[in-house]
Protein backbone atom coordinates (compact mmCIF):
# COMPACT_ATOMS: atom_id res chain seq x y z
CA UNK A 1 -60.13 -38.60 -11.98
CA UNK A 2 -58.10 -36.05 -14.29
CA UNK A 3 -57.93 -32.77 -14.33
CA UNK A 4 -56.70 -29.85 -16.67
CA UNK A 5 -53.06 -27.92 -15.82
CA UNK A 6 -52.27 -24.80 -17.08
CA UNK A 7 -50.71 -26.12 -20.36
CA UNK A 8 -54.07 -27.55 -21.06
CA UNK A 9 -52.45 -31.09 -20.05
CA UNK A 10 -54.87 -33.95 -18.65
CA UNK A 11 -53.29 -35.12 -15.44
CA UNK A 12 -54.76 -37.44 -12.81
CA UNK A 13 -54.87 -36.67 -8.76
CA UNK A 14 -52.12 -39.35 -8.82
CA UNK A 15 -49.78 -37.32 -10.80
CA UNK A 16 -50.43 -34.49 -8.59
CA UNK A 17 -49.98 -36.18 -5.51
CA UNK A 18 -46.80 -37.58 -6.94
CA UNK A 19 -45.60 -34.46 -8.04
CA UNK A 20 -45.91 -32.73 -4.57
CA UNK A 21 -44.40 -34.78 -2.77
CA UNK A 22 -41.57 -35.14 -5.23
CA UNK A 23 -41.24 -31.13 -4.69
CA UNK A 24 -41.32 -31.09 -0.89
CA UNK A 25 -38.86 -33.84 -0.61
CA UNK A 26 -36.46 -32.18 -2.51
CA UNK A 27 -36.88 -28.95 -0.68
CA UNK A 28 -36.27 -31.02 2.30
CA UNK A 29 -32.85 -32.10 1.22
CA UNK A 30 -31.92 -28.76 -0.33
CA UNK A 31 -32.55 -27.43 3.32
CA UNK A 32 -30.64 -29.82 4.96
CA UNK A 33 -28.22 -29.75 2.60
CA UNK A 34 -28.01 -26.00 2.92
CA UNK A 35 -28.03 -26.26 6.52
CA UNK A 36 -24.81 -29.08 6.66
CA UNK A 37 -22.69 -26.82 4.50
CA UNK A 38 -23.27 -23.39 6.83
CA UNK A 39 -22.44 -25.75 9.95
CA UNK A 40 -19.53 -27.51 8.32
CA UNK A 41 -17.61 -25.06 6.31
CA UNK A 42 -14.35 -26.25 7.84
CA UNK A 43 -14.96 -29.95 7.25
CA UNK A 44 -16.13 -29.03 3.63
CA UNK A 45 -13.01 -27.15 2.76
CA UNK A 46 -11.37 -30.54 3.65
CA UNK A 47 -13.65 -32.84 1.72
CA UNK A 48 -13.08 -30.58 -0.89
CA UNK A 49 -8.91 -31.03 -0.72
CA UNK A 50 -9.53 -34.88 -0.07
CA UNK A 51 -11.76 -35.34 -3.44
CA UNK A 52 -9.75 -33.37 -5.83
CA UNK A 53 -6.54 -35.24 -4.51
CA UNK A 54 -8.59 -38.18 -5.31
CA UNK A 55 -9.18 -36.99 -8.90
CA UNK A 56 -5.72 -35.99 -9.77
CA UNK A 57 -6.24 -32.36 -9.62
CA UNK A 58 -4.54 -29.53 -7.42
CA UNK A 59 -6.82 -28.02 -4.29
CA UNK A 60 -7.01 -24.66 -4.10
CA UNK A 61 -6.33 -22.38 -1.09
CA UNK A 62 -9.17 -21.92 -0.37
CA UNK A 63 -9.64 -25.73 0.69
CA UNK A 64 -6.81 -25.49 2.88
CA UNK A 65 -6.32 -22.70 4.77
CA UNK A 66 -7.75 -20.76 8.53
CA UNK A 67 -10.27 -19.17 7.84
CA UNK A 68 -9.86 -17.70 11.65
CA UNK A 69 -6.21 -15.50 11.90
CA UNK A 70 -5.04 -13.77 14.70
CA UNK A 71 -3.70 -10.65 13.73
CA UNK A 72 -2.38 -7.20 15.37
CA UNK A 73 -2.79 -3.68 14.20
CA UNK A 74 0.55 -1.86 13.23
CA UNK A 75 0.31 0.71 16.28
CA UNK A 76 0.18 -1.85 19.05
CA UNK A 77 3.40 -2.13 21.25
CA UNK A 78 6.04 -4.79 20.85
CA UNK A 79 5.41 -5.93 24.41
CA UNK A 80 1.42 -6.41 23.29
CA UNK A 81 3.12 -8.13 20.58
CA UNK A 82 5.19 -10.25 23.15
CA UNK A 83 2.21 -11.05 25.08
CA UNK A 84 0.03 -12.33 22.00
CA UNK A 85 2.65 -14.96 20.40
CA UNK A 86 2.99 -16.15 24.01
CA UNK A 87 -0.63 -16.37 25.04
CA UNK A 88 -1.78 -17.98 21.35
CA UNK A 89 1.58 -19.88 20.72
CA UNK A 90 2.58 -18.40 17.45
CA UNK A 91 5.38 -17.76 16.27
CA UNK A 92 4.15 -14.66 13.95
CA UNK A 93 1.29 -12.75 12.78
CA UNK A 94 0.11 -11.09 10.30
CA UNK A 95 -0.32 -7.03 10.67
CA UNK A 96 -3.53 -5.82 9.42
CA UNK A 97 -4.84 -1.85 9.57
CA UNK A 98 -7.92 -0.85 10.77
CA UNK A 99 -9.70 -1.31 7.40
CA UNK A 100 -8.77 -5.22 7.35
CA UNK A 101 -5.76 -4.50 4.69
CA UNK A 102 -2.72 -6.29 4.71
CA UNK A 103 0.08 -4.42 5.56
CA UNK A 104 2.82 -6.49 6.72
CA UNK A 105 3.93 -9.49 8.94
CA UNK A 106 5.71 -9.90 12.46
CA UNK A 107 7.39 -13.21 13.55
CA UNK A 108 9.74 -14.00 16.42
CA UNK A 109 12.68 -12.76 14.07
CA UNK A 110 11.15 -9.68 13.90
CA UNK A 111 12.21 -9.54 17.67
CA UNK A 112 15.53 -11.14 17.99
CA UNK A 113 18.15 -8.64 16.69
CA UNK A 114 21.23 -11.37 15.53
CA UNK A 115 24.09 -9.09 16.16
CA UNK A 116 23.90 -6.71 19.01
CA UNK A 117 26.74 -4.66 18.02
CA UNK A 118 25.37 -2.05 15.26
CA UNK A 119 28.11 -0.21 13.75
CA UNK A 120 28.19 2.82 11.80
CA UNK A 121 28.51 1.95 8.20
CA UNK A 122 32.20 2.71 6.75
CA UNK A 123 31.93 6.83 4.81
CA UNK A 124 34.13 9.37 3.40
CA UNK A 125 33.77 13.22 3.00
CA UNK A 126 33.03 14.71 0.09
CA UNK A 127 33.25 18.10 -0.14
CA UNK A 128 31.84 19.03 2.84
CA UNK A 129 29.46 15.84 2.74
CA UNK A 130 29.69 12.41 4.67
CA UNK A 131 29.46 9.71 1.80
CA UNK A 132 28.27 6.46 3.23
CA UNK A 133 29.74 2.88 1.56
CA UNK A 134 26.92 0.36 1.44
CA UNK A 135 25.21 -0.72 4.61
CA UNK A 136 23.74 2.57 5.53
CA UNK A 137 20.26 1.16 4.61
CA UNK A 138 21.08 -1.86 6.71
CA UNK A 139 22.31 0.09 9.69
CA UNK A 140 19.05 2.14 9.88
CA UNK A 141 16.80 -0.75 9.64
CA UNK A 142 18.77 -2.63 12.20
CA UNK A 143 18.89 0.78 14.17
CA UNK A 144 15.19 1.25 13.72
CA UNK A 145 14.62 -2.40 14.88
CA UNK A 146 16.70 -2.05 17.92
CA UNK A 147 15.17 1.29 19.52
CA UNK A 148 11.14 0.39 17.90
CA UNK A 149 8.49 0.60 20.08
CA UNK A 150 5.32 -0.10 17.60
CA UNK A 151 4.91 -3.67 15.51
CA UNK A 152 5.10 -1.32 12.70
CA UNK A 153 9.08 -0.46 13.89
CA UNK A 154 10.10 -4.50 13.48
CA UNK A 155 7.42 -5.91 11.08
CA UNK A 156 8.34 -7.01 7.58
CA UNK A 157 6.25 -5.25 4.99
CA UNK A 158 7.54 -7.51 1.67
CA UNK A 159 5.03 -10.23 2.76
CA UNK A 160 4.48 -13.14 0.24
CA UNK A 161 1.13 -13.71 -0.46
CA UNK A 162 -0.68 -16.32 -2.00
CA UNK A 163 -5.27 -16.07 -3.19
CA UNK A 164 -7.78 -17.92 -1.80
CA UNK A 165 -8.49 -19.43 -5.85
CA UNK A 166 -4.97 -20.12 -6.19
CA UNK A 167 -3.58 -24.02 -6.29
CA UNK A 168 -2.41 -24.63 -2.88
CA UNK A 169 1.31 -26.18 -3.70
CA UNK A 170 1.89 -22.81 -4.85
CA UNK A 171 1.33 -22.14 -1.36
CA UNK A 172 4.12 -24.99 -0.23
CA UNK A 173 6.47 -23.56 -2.64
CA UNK A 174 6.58 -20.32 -1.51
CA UNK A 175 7.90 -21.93 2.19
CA UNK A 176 10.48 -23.92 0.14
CA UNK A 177 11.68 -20.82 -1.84
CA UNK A 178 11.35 -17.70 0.61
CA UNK A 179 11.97 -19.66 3.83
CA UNK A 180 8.68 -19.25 5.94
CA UNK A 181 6.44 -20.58 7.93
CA UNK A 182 2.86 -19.07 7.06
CA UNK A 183 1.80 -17.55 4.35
CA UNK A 184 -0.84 -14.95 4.28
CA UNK A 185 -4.51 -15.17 1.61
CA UNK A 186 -5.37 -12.07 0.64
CA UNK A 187 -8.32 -11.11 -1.88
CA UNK A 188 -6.73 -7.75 -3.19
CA UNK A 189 -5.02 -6.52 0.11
CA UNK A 190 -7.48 -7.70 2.09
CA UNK A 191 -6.66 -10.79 4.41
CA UNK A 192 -9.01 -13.11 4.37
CA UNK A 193 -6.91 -16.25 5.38
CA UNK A 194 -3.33 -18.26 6.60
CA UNK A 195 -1.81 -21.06 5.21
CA UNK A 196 0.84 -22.74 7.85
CA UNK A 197 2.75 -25.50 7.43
CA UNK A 198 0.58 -27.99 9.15
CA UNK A 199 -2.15 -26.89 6.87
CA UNK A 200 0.14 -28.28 4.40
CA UNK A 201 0.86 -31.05 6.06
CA UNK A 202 -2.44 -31.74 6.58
CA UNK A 203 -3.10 -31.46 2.96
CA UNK A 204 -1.00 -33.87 2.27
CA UNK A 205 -2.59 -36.20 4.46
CA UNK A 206 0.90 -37.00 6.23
């Protein structure tokens, strides 16, 4: 039997029938598909590393890094601070405000001042003036490290950063070059991501 379709097309019952079914099958496996890739984001970010190593091309950060960060507001105490590296086994963190934004990292060597003795910087008077020579910058920093009571007294604020779009060796490099171990993702200032160096390790499937 055929019947008429809205282009004025003669179509049998077959064709329908075939045509249906074609339809809800493949709304079957775009729900299942949709339903793998909300349970396994993490496992896709690494199938996603794994198949453009395969094809010769860079991943992005995105592919690589932790998605979940432990973090610590600027205002919290240095013995909160303490307490959290211990209790998650970090060895730093990055300091976010209350609005999510970036604003500066904290590791152990934040908290380990290397030479106890601060000294007042060498000066000379000038008319009436004290005139430091050099390290007066240093000496307050160090100062300011020593007595600091916040995460915001000992954090660093020059963090490197890398995006979540960028290639992640870029990532790698920056450890190599600056001489850390993490490296925060940020989309603007907002942190939205870590890479570490296992992540990098793990990217490179050692």
């Amino acid at each position: 039997m055929t019947m008429t379709d809205r282009d004025g097309e003669q179509v049998s019952n077959d064709d329908n029938a075939s045509a249906q079914q074609g339809a809800t099958a493949d709304k079957a496996a775009g729900d299942k598909a949709a339903g793998g890739a909300t349970a396994g984001g993490a496992a896709g970010d690494e199938s996603a590393a794994r198949t453009a190593r395969a094809q010769g091309a860079d991943p992005r950060v995105a592919d690589i890094m932790e998605r979940e960060v432990v973090t610590i507001a600027p205002d919290a105490t240095v013995h909160e601070l303490v307490l959290l590296l211990r209790d998650k086994d970090l060895g730093g963190v990055p300091v976010v405000d209350d609005d999510g934004l970036l604003v500066g990292i904290v590791t152990e060597g934040d908290l380990v001042i290397e030479d106890a003795d601060v000294r007042l910087p060498h000066y000379f008077e000038l008319f009436g003036n004290l005139v430091y020579l050099g390290g007066q910058k240093k000496f307050e920093e160090r100062l300011k490290k020593m007595v600091g009571n916040s995460v915001a007294d000992v954090m660093t604020t020059e963090v490197f950063t890398v995006a979540p779009d960028d290639p992640a060796p870029r990532a790698a490099n920056i450890m190599v070059d600056k001489k850390v171990n993490r490296v925060p993702v940020v989309d603007g200032d907002r942190l939205v991501g870590i890479v570490a160096r296992h992540d990098i390790i793990r990217m490179l499937g050692l």
